[in-house]
PDB file of N, CA and C in Angstrom:
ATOM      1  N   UNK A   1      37.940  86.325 282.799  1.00  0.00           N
ATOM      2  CA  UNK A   1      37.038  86.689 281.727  1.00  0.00           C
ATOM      3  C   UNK A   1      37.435  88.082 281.223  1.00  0.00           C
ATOM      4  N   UNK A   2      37.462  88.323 280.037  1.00  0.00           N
ATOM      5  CA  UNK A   2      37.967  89.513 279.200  1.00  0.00           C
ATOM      6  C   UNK A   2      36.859  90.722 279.338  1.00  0.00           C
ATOM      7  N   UNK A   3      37.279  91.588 278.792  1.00  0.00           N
ATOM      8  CA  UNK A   3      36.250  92.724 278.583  1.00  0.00           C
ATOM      9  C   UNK A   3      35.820  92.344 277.479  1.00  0.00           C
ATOM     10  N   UNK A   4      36.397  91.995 276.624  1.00  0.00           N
ATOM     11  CA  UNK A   4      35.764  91.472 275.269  1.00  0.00           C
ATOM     12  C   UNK A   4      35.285  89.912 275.084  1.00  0.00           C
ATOM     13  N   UNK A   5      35.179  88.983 276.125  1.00  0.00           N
ATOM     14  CA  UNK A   5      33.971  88.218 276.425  1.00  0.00           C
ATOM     15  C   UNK A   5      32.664  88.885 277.141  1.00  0.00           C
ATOM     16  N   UNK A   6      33.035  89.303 278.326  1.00  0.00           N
ATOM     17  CA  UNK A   6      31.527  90.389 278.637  1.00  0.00           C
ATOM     18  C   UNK A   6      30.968  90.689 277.249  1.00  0.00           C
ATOM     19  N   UNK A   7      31.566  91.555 277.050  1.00  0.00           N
ATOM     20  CA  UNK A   7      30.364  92.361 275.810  1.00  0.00           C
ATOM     21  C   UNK A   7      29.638  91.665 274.453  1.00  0.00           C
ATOM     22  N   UNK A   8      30.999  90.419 274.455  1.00  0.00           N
ATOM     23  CA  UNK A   8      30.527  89.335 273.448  1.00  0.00           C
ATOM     24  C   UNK A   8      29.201  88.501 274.289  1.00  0.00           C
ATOM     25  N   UNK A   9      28.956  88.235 275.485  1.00  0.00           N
ATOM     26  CA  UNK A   9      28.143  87.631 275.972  1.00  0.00           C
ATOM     27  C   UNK A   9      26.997  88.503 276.543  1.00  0.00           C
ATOM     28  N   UNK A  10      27.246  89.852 276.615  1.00  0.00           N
ATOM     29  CA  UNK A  10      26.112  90.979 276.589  1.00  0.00           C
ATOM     30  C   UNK A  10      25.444  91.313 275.205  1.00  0.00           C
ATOM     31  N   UNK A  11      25.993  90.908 274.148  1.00  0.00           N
ATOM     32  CA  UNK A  11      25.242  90.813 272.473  1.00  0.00           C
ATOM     33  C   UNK A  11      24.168  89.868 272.336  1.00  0.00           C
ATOM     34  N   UNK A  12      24.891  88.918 272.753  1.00  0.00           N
ATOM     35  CA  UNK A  12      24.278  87.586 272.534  1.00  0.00           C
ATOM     36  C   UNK A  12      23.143  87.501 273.374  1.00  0.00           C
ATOM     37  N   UNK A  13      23.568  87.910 274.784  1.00  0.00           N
ATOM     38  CA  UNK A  13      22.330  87.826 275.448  1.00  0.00           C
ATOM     39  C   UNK A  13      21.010  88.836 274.557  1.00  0.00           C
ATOM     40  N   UNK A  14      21.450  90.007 274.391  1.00  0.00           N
ATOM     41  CA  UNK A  14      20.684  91.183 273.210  1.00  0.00           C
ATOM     42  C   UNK A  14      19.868  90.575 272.031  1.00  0.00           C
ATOM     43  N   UNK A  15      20.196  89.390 271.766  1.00  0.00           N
ATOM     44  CA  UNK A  15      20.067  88.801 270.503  1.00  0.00           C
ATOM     45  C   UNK A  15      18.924  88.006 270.843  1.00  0.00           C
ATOM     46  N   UNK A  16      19.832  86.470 271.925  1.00  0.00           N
ATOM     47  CA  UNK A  16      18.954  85.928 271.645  1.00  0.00           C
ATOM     48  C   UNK A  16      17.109  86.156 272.987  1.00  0.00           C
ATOM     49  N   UNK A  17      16.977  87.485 273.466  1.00  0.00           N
ATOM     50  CA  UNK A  17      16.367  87.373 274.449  1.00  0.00           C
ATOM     51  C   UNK A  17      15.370  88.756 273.935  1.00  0.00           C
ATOM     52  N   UNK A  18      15.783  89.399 273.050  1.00  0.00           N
ATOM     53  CA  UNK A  18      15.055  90.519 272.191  1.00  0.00           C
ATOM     54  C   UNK A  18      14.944  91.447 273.083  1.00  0.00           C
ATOM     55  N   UNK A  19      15.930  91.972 274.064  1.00  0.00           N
ATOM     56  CA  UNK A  19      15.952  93.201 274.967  1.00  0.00           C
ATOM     57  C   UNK A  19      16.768  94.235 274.265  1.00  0.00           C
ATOM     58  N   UNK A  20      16.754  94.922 272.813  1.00  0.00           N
ATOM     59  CA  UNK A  20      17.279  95.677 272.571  1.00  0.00           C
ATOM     60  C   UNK A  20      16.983  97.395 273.145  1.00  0.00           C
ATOM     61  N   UNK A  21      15.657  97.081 273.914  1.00  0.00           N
ATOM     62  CA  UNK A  21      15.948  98.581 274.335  1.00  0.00           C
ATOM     63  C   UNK A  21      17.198  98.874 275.647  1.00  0.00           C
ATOM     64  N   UNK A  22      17.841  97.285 275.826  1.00  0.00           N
ATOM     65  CA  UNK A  22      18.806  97.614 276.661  1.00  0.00           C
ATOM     66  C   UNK A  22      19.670  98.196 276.344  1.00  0.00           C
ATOM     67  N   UNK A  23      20.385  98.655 275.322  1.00  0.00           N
ATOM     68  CA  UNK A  23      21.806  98.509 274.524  1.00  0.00           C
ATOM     69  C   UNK A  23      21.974 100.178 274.356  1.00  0.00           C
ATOM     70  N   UNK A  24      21.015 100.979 274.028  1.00  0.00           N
ATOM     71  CA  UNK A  24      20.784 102.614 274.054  1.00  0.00           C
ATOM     72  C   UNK A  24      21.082 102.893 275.803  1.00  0.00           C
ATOM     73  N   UNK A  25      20.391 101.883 276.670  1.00  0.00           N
ATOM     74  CA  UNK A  25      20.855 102.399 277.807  1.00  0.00           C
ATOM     75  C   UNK A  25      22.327 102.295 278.089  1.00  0.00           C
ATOM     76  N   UNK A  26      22.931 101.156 277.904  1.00  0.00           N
ATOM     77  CA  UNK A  26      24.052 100.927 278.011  1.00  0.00           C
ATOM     78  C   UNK A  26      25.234 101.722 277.580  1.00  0.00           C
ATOM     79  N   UNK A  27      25.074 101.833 276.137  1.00  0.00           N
ATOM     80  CA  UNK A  27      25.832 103.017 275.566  1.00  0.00           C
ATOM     81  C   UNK A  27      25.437 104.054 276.159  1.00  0.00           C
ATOM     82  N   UNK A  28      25.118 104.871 276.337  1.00  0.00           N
ATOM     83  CA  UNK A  28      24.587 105.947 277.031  1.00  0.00           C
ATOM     84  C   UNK A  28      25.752 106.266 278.752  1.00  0.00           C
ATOM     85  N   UNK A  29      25.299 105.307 279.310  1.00  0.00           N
ATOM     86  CA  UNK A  29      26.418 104.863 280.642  1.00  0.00           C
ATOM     87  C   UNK A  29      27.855 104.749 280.269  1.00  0.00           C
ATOM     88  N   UNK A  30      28.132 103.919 279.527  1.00  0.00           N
ATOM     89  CA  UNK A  30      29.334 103.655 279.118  1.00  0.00           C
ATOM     90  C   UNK A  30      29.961 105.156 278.386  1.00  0.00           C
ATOM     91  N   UNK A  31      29.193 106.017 278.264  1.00  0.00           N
ATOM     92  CA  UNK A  31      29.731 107.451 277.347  1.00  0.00           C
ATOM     93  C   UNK A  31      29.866 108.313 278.665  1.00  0.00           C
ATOM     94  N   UNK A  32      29.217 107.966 279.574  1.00  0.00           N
ATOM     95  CA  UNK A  32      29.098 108.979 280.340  1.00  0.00           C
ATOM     96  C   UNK A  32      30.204 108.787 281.376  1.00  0.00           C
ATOM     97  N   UNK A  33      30.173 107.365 281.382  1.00  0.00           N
ATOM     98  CA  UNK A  33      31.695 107.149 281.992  1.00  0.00           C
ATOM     99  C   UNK A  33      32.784 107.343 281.896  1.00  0.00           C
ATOM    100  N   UNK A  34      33.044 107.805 280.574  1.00  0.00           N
ATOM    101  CA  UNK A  34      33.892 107.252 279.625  1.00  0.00           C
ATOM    102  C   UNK A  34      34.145 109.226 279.794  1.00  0.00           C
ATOM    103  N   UNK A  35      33.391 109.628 279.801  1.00  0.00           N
ATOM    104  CA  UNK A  35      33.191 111.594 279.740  1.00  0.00           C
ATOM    105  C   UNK A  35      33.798 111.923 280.690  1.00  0.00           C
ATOM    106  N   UNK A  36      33.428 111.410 282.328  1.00  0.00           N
ATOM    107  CA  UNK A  36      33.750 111.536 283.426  1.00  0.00           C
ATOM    108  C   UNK A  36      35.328 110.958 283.437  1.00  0.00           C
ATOM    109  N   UNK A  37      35.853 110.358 283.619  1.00  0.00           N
ATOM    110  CA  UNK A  37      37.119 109.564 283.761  1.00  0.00           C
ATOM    111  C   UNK A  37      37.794 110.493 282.785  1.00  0.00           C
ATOM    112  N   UNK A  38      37.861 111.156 281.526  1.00  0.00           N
ATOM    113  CA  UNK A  38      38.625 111.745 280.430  1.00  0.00           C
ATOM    114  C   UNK A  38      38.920 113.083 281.029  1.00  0.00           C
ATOM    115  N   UNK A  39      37.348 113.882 281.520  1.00  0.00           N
ATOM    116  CA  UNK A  39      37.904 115.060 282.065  1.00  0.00           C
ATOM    117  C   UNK A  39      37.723 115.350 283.614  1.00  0.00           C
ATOM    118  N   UNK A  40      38.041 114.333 284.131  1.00  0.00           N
ATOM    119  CA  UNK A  40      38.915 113.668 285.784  1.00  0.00           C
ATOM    120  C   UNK A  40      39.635 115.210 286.211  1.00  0.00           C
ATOM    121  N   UNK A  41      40.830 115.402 285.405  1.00  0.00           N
ATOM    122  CA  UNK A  41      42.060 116.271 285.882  1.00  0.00           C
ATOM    123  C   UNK A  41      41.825 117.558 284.753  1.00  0.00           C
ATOM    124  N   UNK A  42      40.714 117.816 284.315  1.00  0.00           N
ATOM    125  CA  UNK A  42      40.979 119.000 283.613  1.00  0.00           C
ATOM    126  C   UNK A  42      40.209 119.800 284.102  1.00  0.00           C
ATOM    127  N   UNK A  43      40.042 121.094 283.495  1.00  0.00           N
ATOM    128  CA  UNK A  43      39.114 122.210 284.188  1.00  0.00           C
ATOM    129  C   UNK A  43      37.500 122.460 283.244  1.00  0.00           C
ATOM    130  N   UNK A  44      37.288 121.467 282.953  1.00  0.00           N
ATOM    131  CA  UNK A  44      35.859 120.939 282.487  1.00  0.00           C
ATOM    132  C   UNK A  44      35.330 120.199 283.939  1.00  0.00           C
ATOM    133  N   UNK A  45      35.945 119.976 284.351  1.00  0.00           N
ATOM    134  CA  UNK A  45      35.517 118.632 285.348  1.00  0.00           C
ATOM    135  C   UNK A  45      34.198 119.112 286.520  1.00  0.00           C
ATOM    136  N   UNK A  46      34.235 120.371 286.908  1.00  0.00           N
ATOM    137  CA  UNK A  46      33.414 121.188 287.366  1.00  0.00           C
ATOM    138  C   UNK A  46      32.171 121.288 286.530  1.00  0.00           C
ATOM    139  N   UNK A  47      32.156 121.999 285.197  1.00  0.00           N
ATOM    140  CA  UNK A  47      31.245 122.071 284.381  1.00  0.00           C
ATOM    141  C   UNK A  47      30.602 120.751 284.236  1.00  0.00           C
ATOM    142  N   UNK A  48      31.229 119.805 284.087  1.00  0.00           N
ATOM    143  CA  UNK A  48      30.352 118.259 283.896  1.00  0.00           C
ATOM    144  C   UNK A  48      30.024 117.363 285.255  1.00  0.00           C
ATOM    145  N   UNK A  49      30.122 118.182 286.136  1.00  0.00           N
ATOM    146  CA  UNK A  49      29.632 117.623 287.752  1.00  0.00           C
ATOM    147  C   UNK A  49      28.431 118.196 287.673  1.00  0.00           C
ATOM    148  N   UNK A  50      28.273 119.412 287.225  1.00  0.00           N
ATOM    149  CA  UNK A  50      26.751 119.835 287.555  1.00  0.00           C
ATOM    150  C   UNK A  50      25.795 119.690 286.695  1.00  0.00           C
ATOM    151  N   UNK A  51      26.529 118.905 285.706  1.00  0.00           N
ATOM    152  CA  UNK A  51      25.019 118.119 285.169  1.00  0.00           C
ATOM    153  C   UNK A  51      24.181 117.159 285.705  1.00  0.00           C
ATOM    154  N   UNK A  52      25.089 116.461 286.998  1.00  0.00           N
ATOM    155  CA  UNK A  52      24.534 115.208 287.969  1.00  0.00           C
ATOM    156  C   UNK A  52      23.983 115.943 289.293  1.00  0.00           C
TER     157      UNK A  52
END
């Protein structure tokens, strides 16, 4: 299964089940992941640990 079936089948579920306050959470995670993993090896990486 693709990454781009997941998310096609995480819409749909969004759609047809009317849980859109899920999708703000989601994005939200997915940015923060996405923050973490980018500055992994740089010297931010300290500064953005102690926000957790």
């Amino acid at each position: 299964m693709s990454k781009l079936a997941i998310a096609k089948e995480f819409w749909s579920f969004l759609v047809q089940r009317k849980k859109w306050w899920l999708a703000p959470i989601v994005v939200l995670l997915v940015l923060l992941g996405v923050l973490i993993v980018l500055t992994e090896g740089s010297a931010l990486a300290p500064f953005i640990y102690t926000i957790f």
